[in-house]
N, C-alpha and C. Protein backbone atom coordinates (compact mmCIF):
# COMPACT_ATOMS: atom_id res chain seq x y z
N UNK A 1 0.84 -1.19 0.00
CA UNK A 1 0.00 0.00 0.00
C UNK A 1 0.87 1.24 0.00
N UNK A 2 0.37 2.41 -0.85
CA UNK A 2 1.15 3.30 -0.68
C UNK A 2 0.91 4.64 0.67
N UNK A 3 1.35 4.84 0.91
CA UNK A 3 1.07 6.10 2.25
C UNK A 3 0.00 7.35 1.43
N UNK A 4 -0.77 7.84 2.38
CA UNK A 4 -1.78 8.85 1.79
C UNK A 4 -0.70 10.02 1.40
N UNK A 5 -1.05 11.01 0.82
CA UNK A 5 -0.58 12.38 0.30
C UNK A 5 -1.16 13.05 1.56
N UNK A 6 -0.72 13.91 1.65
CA UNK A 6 -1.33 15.04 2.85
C UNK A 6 -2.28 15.78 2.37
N UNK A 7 -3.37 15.93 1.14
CA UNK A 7 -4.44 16.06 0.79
C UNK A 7 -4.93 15.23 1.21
N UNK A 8 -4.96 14.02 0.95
CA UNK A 8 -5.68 12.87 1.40
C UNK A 8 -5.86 12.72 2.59
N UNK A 9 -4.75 12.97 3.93
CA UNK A 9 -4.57 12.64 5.03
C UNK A 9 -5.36 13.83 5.33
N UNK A 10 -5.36 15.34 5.33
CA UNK A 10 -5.95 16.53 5.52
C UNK A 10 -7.45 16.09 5.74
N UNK A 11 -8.09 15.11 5.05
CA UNK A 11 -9.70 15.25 5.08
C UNK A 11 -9.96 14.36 6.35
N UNK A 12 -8.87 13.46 6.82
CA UNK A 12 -9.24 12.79 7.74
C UNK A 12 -8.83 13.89 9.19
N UNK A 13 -7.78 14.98 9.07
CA UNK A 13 -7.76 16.05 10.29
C UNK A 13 -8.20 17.35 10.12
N UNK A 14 -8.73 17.49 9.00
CA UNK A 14 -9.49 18.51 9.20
C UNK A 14 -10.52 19.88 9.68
N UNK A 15 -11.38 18.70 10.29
CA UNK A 15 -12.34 18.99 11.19
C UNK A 15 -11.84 18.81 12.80
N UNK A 16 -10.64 18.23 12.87
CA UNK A 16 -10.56 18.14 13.98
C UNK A 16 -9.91 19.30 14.94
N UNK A 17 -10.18 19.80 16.24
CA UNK A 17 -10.02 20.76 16.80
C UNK A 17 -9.19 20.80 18.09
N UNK A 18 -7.69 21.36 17.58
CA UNK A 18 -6.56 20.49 18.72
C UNK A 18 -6.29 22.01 19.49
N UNK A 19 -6.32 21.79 20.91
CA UNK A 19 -5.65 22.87 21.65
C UNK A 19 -4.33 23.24 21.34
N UNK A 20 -4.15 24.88 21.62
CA UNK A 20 -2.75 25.46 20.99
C UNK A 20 -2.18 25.63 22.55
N UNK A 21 -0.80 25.50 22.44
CA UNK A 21 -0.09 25.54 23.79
C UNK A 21 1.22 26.61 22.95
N UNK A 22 1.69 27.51 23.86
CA UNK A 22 3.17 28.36 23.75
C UNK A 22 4.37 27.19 24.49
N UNK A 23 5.30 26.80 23.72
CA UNK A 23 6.54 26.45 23.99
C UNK A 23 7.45 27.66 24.08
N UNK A 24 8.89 27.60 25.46
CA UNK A 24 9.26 28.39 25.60
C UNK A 24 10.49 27.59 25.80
N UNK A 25 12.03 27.77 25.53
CA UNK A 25 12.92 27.70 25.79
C UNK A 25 14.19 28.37 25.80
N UNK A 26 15.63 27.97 26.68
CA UNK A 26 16.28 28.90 26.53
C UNK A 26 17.57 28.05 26.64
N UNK A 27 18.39 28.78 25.91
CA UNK A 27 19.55 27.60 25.65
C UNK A 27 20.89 28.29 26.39
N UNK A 28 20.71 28.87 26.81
CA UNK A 28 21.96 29.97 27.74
C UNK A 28 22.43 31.27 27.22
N UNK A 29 22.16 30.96 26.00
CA UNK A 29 22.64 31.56 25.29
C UNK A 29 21.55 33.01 24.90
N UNK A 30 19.75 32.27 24.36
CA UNK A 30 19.00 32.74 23.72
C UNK A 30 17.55 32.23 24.22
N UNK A 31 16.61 33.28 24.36
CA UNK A 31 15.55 32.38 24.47
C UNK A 31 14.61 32.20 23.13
N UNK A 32 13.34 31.29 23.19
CA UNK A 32 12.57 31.26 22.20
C UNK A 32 11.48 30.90 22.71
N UNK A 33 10.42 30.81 21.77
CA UNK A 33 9.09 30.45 22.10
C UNK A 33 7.95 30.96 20.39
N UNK A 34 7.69 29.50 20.69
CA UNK A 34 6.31 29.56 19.88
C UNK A 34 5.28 28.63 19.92
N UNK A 35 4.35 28.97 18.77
CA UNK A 35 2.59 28.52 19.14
C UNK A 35 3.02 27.13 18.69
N UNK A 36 2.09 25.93 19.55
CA UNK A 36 2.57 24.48 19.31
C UNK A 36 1.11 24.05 19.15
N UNK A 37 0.64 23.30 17.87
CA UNK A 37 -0.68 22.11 18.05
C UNK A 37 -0.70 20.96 18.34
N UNK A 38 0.85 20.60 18.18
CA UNK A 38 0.96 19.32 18.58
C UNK A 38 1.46 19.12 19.91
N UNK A 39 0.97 18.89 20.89
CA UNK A 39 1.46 18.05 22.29
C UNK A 39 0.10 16.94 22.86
N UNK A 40 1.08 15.95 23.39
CA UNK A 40 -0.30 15.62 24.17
C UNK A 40 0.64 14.76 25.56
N UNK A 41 0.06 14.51 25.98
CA UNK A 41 0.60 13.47 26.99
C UNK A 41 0.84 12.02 26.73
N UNK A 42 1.77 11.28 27.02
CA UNK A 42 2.37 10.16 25.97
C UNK A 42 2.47 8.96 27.60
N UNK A 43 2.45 9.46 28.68
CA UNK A 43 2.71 8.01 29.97
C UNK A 43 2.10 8.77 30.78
N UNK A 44 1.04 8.20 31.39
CA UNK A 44 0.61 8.19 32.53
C UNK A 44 1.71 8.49 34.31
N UNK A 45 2.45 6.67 34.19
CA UNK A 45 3.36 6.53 35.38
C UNK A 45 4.49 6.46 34.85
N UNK A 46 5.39 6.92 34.31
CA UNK A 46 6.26 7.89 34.65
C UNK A 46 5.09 8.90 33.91
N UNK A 47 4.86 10.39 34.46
CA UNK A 47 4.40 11.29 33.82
C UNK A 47 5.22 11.88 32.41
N UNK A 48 4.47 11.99 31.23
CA UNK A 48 5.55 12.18 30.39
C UNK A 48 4.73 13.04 29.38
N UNK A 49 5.53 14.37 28.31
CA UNK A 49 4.62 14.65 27.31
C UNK A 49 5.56 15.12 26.22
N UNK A 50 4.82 14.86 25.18
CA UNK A 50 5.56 14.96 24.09
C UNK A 50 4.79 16.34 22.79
N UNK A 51 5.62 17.41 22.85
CA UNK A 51 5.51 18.57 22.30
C UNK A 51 6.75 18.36 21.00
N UNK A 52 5.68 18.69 19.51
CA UNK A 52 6.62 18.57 18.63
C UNK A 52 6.49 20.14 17.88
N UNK A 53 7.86 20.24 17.39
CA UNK A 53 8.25 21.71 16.80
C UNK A 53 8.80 21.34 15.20
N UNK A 54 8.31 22.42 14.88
CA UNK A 54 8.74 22.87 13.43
C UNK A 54 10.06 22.93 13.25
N UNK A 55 10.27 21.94 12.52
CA UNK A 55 12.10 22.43 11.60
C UNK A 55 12.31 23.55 11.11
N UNK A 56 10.89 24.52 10.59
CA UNK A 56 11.29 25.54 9.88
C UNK A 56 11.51 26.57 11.44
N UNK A 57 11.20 26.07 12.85
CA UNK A 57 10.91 27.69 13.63
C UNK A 57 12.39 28.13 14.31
N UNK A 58 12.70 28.62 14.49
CA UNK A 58 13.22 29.26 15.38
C UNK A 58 13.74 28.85 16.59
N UNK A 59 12.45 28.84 17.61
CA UNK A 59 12.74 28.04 18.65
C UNK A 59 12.85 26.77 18.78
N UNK A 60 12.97 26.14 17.69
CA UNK A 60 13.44 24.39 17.78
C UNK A 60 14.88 24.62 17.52
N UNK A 61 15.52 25.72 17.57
CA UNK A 61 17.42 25.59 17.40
C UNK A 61 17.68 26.02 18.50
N UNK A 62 16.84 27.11 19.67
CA UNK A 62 16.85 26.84 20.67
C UNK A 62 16.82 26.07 21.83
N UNK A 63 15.86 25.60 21.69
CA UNK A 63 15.49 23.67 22.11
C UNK A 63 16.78 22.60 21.89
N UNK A 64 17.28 22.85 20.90
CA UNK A 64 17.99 21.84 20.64
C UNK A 64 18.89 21.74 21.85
N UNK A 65 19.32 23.03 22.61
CA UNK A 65 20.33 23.55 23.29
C UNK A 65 19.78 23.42 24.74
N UNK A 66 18.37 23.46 25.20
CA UNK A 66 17.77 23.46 26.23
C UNK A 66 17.48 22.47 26.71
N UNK A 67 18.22 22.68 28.15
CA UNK A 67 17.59 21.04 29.01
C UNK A 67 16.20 21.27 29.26
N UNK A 68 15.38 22.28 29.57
CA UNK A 68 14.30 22.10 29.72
C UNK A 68 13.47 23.07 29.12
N UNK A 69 12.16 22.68 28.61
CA UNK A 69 10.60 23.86 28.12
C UNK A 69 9.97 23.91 28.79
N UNK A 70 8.95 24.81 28.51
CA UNK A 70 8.05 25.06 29.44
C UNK A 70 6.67 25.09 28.34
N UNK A 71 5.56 24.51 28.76
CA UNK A 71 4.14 24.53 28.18
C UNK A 71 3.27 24.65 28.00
N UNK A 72 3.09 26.01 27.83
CA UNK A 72 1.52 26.75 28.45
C UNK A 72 0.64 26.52 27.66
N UNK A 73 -0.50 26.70 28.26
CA UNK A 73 -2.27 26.11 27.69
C UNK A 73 -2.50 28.16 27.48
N UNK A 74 -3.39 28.10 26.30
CA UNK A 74 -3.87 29.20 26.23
C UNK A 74 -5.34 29.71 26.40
N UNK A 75 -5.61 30.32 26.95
CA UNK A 75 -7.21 30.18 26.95
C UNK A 75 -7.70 31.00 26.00
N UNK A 76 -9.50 30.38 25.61
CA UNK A 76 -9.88 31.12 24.67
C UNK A 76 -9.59 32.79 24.00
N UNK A 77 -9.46 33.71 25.18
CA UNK A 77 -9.40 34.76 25.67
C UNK A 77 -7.52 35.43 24.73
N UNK A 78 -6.55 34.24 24.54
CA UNK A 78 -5.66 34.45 24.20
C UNK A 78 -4.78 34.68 22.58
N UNK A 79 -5.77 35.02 22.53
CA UNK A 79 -5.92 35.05 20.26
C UNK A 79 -4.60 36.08 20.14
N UNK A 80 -4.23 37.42 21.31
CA UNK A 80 -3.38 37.96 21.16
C UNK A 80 -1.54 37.78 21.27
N UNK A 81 -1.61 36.25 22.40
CA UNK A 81 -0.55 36.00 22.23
C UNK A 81 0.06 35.02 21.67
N UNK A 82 -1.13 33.83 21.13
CA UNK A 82 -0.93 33.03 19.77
C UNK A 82 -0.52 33.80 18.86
N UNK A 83 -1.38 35.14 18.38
CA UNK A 83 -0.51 35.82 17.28
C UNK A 83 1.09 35.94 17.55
N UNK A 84 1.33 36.90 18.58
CA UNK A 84 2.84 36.96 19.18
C UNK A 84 3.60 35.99 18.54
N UNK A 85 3.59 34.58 19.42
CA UNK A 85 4.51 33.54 19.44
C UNK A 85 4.19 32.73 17.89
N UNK A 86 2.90 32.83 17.61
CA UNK A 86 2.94 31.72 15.85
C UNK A 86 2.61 32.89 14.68
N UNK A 87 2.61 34.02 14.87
CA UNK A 87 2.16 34.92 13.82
C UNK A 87 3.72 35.98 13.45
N UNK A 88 4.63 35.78 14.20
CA UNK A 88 6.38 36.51 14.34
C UNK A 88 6.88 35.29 14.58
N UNK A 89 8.41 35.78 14.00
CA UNK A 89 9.45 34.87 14.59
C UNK A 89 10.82 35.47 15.06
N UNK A 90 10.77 34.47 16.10
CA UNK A 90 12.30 35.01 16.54
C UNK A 90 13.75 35.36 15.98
N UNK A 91 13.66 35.22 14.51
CA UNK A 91 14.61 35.68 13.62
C UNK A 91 14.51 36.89 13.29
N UNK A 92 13.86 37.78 13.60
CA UNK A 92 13.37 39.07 13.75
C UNK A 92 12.59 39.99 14.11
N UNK A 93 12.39 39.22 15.49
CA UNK A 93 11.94 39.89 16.60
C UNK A 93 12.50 39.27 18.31
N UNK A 94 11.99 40.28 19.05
CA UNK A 94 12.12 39.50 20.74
C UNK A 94 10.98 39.67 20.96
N UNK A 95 10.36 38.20 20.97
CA UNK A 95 8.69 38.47 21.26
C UNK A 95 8.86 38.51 23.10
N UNK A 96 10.18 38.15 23.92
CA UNK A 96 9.82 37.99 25.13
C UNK A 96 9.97 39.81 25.59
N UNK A 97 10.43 40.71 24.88
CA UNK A 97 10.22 42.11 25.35
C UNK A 97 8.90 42.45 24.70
N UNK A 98 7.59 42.17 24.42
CA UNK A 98 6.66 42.19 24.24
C UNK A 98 5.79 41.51 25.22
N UNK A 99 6.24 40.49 26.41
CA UNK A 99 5.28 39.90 27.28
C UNK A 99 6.20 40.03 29.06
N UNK A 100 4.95 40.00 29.71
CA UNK A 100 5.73 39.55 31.32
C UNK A 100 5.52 38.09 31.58
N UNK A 101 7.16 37.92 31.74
CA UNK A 101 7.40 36.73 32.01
C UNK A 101 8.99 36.73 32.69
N UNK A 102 8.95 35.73 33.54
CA UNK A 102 9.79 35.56 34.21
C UNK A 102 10.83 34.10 34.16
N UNK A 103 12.41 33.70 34.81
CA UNK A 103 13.11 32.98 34.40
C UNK A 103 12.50 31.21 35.36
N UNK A 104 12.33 30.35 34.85
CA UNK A 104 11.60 28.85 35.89
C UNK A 104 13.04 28.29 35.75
N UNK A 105 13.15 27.01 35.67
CA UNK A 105 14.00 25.67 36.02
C UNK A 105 15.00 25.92 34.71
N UNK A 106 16.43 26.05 34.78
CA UNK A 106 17.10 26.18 33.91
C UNK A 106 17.17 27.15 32.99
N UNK A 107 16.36 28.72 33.95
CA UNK A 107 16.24 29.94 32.82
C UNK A 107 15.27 30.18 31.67
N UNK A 108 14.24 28.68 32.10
CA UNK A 108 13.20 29.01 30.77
C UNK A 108 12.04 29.56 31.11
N UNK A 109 12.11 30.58 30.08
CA UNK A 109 10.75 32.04 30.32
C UNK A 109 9.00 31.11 30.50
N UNK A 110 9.14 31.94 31.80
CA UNK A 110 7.81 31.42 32.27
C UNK A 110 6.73 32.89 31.93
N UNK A 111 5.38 32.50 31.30
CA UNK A 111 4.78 33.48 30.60
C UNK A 111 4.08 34.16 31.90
N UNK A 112 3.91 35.20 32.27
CA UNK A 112 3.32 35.50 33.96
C UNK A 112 1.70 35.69 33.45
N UNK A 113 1.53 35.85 32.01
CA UNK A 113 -0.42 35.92 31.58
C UNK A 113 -1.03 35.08 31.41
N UNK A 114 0.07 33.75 31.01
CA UNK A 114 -0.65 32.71 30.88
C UNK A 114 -0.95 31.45 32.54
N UNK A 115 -1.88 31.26 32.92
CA UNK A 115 -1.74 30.68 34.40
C UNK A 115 -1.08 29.15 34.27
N UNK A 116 -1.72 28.40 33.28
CA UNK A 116 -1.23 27.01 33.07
C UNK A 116 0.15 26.78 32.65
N UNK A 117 0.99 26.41 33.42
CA UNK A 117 2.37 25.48 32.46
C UNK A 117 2.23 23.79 32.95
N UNK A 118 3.70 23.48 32.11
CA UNK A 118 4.12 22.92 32.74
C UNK A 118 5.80 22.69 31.86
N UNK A 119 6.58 22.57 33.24
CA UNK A 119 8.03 22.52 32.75
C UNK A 119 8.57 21.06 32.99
N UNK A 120 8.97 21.02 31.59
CA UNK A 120 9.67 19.20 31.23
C UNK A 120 11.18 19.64 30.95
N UNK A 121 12.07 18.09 31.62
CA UNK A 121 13.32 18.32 31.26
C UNK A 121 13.29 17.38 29.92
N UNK A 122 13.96 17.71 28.92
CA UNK A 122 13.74 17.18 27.81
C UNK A 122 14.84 15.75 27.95
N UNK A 123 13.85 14.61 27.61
CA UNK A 123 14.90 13.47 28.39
C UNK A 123 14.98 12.78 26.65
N UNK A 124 14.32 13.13 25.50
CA UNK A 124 14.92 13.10 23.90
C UNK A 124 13.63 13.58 22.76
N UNK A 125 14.78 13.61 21.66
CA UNK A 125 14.45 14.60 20.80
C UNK A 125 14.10 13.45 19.84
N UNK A 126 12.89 13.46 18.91
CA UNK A 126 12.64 12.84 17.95
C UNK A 126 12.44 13.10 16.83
N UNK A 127 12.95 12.83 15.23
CA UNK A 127 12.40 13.84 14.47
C UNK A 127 11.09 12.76 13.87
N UNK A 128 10.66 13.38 13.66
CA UNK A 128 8.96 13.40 12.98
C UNK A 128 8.51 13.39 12.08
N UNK A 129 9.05 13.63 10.76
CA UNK A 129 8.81 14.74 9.42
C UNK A 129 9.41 15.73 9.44
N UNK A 130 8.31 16.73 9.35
CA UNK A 130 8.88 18.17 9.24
C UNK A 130 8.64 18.45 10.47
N UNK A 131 8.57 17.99 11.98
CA UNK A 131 8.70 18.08 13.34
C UNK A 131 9.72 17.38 14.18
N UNK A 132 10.12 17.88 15.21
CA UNK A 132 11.23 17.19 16.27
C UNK A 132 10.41 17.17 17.03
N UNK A 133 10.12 16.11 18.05
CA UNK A 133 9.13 15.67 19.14
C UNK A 133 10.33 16.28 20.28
N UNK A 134 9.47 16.29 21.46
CA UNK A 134 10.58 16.63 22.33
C UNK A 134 9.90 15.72 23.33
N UNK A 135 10.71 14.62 23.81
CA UNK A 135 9.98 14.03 25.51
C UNK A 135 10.37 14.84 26.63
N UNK A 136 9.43 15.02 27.17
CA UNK A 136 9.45 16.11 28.26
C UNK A 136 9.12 15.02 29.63
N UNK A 137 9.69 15.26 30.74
CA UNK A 137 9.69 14.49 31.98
C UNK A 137 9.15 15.87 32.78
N UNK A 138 7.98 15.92 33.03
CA UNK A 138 7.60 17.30 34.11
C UNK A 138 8.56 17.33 35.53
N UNK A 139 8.75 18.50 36.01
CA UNK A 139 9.73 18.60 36.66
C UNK A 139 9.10 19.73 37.73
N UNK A 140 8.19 20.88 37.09
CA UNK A 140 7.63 21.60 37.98
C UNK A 140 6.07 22.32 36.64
N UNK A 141 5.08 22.65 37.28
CA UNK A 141 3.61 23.03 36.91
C UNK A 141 3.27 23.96 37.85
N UNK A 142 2.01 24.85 37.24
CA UNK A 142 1.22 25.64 37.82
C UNK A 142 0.06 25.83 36.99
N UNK A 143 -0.81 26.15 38.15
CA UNK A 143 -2.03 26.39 37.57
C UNK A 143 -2.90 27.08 38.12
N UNK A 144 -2.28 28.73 38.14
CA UNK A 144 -3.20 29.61 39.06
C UNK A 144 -4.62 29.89 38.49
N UNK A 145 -5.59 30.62 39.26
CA UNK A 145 -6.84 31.33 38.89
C UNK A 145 -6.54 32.14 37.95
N UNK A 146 -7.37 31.47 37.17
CA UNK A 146 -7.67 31.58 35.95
C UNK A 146 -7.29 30.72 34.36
N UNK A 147 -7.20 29.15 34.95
CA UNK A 147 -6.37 28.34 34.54
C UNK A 147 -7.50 27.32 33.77
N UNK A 148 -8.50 27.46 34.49
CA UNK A 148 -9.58 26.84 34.36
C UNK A 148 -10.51 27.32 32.76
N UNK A 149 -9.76 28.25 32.00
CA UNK A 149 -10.65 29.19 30.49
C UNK A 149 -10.81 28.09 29.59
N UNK A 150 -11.53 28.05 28.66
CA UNK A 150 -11.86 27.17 27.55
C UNK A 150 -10.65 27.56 27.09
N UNK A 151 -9.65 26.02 26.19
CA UNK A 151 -8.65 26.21 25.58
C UNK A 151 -8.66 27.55 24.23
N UNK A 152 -7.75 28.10 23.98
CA UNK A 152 -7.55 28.65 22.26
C UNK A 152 -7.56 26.85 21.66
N UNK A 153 -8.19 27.16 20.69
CA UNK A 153 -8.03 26.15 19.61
C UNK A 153 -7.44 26.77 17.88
N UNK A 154 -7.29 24.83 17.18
CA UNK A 154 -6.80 26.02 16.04
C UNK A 154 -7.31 26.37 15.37
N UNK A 155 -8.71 26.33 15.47
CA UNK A 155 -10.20 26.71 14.61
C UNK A 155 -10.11 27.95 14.83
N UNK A 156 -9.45 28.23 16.32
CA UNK A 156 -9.76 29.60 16.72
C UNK A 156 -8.75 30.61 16.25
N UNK A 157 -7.69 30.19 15.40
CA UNK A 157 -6.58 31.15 14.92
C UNK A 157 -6.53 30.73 13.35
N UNK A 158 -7.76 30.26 12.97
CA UNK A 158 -7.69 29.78 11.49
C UNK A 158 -6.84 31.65 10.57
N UNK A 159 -7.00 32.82 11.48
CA UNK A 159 -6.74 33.58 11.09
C UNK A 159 -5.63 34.39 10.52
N UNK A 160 -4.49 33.07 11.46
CA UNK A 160 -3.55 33.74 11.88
C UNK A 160 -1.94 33.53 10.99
N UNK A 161 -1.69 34.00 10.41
CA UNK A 161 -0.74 33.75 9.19
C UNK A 161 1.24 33.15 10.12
N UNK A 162 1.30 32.22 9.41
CA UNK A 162 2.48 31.85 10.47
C UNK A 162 3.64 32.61 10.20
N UNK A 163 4.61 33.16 11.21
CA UNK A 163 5.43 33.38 11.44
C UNK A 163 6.83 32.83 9.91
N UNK A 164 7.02 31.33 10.47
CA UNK A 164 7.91 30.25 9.82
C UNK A 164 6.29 29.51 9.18
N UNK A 165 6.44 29.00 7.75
CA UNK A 165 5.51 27.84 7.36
C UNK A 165 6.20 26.61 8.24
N UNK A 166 4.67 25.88 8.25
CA UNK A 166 4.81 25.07 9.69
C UNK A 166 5.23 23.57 8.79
């Protein structure tokens, strides 16, 4: 059998409606961060999650360099900083002098608007296609008031022109 075309494969994800999360990392050197559709949680016992990045972005040459990310949930409410992080790129801009955020576990920018993270030490890198998976081992989370918002989805940024093609 031959593998579908990504037309073909497209009609089977189409309709489907995946929460957007901000990846953030920092390699000592540099930080980065951008809009992610792909993560989900991959082990229960050991807790484990797997966030994959674009070859074309930015912050996956950051990553490469970073023991640990960080993974924020965006809530509906957040259309302005999905643009930020997936609508610019860090090749010519500092989207982190555009937000408050502060340094977590190994210097990686923790977003202070967004309430949900969670920070993984990256225990390996997978490539994917045109994605590098990252296994993330959680290491530290939060989830203040206001954590609880209906996710951003990507129905909900069908608007939003990318930064890097994804």
């Amino acid at each position: 059998m031959r593998p579908l075309s990504t037309e073909e494969f497209d009609e089977f994800v189409e309709d489907l409606d995946y929460p957007l999360f901000v990846v953030t990392a920092d390699d000592g050197t540099e930080r980065g961060g951008c809009l992610v559709g792909f993560a989900t949680q991959v082990s229960i016992d050991p807790p484990r999650l797997l966030v994959c990045l674009s070859e074309q972005n930015h912050t996956l040459r950051i990553a490469a360099g970073a023991e640990f990310l960080a993974v924020h949930t965006l809530g509906d409410d957040d259309h302005g900083l999905a643009e930020l992080f997936g609508g610019e790129t860090g090749d010519e801009i500092d989207k982190f002098a555009r937000v408050r955020w502060h340094p977590g576990p190994g210097g990686v920018p923790l977003l202070d608007d967004l309430p949900r993270y969670v920070v993984g030490r990256v225990l390996q890198r997978l490539p994917l296609g045109d994605h590098v998976g990252q296994l993330l081992m959680p290491v530290a989370a939060e989830a203040r008031k206001g954590a609880d918002d209906e996710a951003l989805t990507v129905q909900d940024v069908e608007d939003l022109e990318p930064g890097h093609p994804a």
